[in-house]
N, C-alpha and C. Protein backbone atom coordinates (compact mmCIF):
# COMPACT_ATOMS: atom_id res chain seq x y z
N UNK A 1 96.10 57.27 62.37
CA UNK A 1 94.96 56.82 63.15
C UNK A 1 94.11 55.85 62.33
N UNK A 2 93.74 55.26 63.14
CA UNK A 2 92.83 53.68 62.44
C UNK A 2 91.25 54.78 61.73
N UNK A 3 90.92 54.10 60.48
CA UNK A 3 90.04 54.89 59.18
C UNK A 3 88.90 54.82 60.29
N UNK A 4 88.38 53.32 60.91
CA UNK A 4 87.33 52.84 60.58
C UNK A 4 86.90 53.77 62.33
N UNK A 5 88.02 54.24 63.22
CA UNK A 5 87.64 54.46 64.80
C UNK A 5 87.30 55.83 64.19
N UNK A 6 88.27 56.23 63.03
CA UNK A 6 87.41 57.96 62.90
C UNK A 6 86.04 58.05 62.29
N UNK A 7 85.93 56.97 61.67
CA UNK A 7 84.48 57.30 61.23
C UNK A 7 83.51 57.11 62.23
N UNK A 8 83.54 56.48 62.67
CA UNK A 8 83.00 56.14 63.95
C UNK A 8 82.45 57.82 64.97
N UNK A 9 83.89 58.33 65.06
CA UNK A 9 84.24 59.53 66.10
C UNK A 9 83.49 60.35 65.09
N UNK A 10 83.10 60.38 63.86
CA UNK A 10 82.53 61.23 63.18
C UNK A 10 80.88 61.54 63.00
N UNK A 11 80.72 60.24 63.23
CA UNK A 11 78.77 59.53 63.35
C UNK A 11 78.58 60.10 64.70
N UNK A 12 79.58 60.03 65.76
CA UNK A 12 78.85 60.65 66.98
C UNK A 12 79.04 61.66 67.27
N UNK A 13 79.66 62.67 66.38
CA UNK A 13 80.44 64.42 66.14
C UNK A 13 78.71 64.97 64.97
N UNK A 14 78.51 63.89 64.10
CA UNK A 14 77.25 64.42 63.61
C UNK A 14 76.37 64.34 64.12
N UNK A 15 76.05 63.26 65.34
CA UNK A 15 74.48 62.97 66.31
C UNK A 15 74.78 64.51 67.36
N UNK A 16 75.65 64.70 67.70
CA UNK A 16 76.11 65.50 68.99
C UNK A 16 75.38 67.27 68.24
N UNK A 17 76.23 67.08 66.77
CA UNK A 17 76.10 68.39 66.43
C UNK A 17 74.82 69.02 65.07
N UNK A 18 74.68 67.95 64.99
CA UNK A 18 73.18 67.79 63.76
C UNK A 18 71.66 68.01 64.39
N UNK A 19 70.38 68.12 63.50
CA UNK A 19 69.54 68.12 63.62
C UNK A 19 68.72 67.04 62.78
N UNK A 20 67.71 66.28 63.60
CA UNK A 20 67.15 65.38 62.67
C UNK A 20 66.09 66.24 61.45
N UNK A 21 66.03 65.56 60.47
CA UNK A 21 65.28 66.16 59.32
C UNK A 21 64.12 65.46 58.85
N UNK A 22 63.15 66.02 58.36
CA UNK A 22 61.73 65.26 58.09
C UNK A 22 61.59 64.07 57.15
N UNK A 23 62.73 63.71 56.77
CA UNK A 23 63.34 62.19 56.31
C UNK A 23 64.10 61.24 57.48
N UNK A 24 64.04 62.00 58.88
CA UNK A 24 64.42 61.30 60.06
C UNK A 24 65.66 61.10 60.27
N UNK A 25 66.66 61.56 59.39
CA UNK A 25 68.07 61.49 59.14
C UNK A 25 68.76 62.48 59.86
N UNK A 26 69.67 62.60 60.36
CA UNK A 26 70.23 63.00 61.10
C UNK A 26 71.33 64.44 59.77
N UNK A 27 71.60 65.72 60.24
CA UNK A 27 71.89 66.18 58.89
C UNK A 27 72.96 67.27 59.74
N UNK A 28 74.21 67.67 59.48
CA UNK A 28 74.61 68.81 60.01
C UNK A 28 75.49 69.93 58.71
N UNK A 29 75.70 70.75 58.66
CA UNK A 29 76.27 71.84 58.05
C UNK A 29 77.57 71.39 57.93
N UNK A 30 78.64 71.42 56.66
CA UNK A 30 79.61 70.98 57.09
C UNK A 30 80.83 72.39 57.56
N UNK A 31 80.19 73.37 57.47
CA UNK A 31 81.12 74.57 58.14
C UNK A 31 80.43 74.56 59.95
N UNK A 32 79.58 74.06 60.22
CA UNK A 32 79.53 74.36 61.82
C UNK A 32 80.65 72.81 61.94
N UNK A 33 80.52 71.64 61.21
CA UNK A 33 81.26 70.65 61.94
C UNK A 33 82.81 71.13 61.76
N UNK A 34 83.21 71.60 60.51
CA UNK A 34 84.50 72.13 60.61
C UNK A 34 85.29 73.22 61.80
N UNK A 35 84.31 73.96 62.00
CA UNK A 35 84.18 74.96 62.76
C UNK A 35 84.34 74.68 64.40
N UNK A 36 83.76 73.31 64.35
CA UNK A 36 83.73 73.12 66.59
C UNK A 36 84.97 72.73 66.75
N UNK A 37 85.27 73.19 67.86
CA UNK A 37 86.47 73.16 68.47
C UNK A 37 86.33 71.82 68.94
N UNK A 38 85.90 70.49 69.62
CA UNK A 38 85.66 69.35 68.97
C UNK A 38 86.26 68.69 68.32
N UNK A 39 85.97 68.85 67.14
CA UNK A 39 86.39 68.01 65.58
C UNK A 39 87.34 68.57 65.49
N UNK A 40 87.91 69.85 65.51
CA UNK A 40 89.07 69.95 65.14
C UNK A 40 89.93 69.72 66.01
N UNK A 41 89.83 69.25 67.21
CA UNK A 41 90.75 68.63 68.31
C UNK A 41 90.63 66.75 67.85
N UNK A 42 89.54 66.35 67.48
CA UNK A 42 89.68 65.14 66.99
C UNK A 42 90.23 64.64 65.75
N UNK A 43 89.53 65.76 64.55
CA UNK A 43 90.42 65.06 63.35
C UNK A 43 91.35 65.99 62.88
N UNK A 44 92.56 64.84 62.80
CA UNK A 44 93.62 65.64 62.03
C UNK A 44 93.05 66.03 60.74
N UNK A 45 92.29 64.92 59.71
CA UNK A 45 91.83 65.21 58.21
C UNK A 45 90.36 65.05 58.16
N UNK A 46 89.76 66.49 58.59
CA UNK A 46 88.02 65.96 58.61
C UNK A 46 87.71 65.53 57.69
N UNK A 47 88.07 66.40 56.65
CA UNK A 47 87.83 66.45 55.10
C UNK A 47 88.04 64.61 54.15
N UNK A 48 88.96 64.16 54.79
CA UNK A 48 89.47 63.08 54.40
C UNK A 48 88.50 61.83 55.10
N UNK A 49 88.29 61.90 56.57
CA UNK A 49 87.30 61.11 56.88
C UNK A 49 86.20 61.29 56.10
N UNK A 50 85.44 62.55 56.29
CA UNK A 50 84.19 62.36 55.58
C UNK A 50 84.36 61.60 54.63
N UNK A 51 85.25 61.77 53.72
CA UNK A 51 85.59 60.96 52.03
C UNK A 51 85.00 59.59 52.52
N UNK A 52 85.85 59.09 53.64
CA UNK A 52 85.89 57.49 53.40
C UNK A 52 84.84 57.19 53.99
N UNK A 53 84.00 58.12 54.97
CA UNK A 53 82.73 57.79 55.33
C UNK A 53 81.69 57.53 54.42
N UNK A 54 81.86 58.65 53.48
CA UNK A 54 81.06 58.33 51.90
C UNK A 54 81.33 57.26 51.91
N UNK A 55 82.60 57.05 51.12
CA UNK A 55 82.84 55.77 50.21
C UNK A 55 82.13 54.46 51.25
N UNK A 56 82.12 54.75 52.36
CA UNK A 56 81.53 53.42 52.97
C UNK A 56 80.29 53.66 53.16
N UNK A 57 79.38 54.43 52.35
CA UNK A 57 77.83 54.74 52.69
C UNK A 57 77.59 54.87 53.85
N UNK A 58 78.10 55.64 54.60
CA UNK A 58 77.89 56.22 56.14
C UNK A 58 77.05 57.27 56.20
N UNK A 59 78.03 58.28 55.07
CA UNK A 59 77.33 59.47 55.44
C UNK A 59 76.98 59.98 53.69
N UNK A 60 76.43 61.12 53.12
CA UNK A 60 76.13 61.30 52.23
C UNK A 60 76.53 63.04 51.99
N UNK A 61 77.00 63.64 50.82
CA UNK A 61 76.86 65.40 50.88
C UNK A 61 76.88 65.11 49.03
N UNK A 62 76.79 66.50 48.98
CA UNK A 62 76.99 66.96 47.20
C UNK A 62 78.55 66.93 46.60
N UNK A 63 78.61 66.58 45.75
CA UNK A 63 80.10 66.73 45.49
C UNK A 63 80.94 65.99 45.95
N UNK A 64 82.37 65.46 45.52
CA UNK A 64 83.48 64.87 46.11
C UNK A 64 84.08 65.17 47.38
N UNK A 65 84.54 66.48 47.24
CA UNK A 65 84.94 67.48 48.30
C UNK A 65 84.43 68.63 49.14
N UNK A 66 84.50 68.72 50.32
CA UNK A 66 84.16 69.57 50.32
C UNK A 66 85.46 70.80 51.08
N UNK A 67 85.38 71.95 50.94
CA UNK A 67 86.31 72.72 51.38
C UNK A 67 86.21 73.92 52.18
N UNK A 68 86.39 74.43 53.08
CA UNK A 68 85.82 75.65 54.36
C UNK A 68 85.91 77.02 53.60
N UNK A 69 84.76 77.52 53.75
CA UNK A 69 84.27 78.88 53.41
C UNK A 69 83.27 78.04 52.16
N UNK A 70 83.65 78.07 51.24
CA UNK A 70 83.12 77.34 49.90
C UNK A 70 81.71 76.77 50.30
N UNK A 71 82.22 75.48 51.03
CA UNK A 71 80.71 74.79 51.18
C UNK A 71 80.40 74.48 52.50
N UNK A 72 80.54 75.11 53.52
CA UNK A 72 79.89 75.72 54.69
C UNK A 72 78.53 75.35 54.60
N UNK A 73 77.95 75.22 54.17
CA UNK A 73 76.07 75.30 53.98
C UNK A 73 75.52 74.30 53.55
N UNK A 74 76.71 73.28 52.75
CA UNK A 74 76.31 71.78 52.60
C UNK A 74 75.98 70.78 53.49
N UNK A 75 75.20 70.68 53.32
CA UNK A 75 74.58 69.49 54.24
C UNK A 75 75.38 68.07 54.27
N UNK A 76 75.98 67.62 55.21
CA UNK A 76 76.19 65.87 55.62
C UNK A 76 75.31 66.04 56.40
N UNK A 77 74.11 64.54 55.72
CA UNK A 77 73.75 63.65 56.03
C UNK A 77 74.44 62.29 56.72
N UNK A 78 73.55 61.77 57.42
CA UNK A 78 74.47 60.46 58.63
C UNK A 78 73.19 59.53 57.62
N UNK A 79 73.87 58.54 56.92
CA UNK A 79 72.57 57.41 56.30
C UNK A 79 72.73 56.40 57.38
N UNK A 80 73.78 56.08 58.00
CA UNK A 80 73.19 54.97 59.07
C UNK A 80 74.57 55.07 60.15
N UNK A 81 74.25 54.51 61.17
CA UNK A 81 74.87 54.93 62.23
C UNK A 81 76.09 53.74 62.35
């Protein structure tokens, strides 16, 4: 699947499923996004989009990776739409 249509499908998987934050940013959990039945009907590699969403300053979290159960509670941030 084309990088740039999943990131895309991912910015509007975080507006759909996030809450804005008192920095106005849009922010969701990354175990509820792993978790919707949703995303996991959309991405084959969530884990892998997010990556390249980073790398293209899309979106922002702690760490390189992140992985289910582990970091559930980490926050992605959406820096621009």
């Amino acid at each position: 699947m084309n990088v740039e249509h999943e990131v895309e499908l991912l910015v509007e998987e975080i507006k759909r499923l996030g809450t804005e934050g008192g920095d106005g940013k849009v922010r969701v959990k990354f175990g509820v996004l792993f978790n919707d039945t949703r995303c996991a009907n959309l991405f084959e590699a969530l884990v892998g989009t997010l990556r390249a969403a980073k790398r293209k300053k899309i979106v922002n979290f702690e760490g390189e990776l992140l992985l289910q159960g582990v970091h559930d509670n980490v926050d992605v941030i959406l820096l621009k739409e």
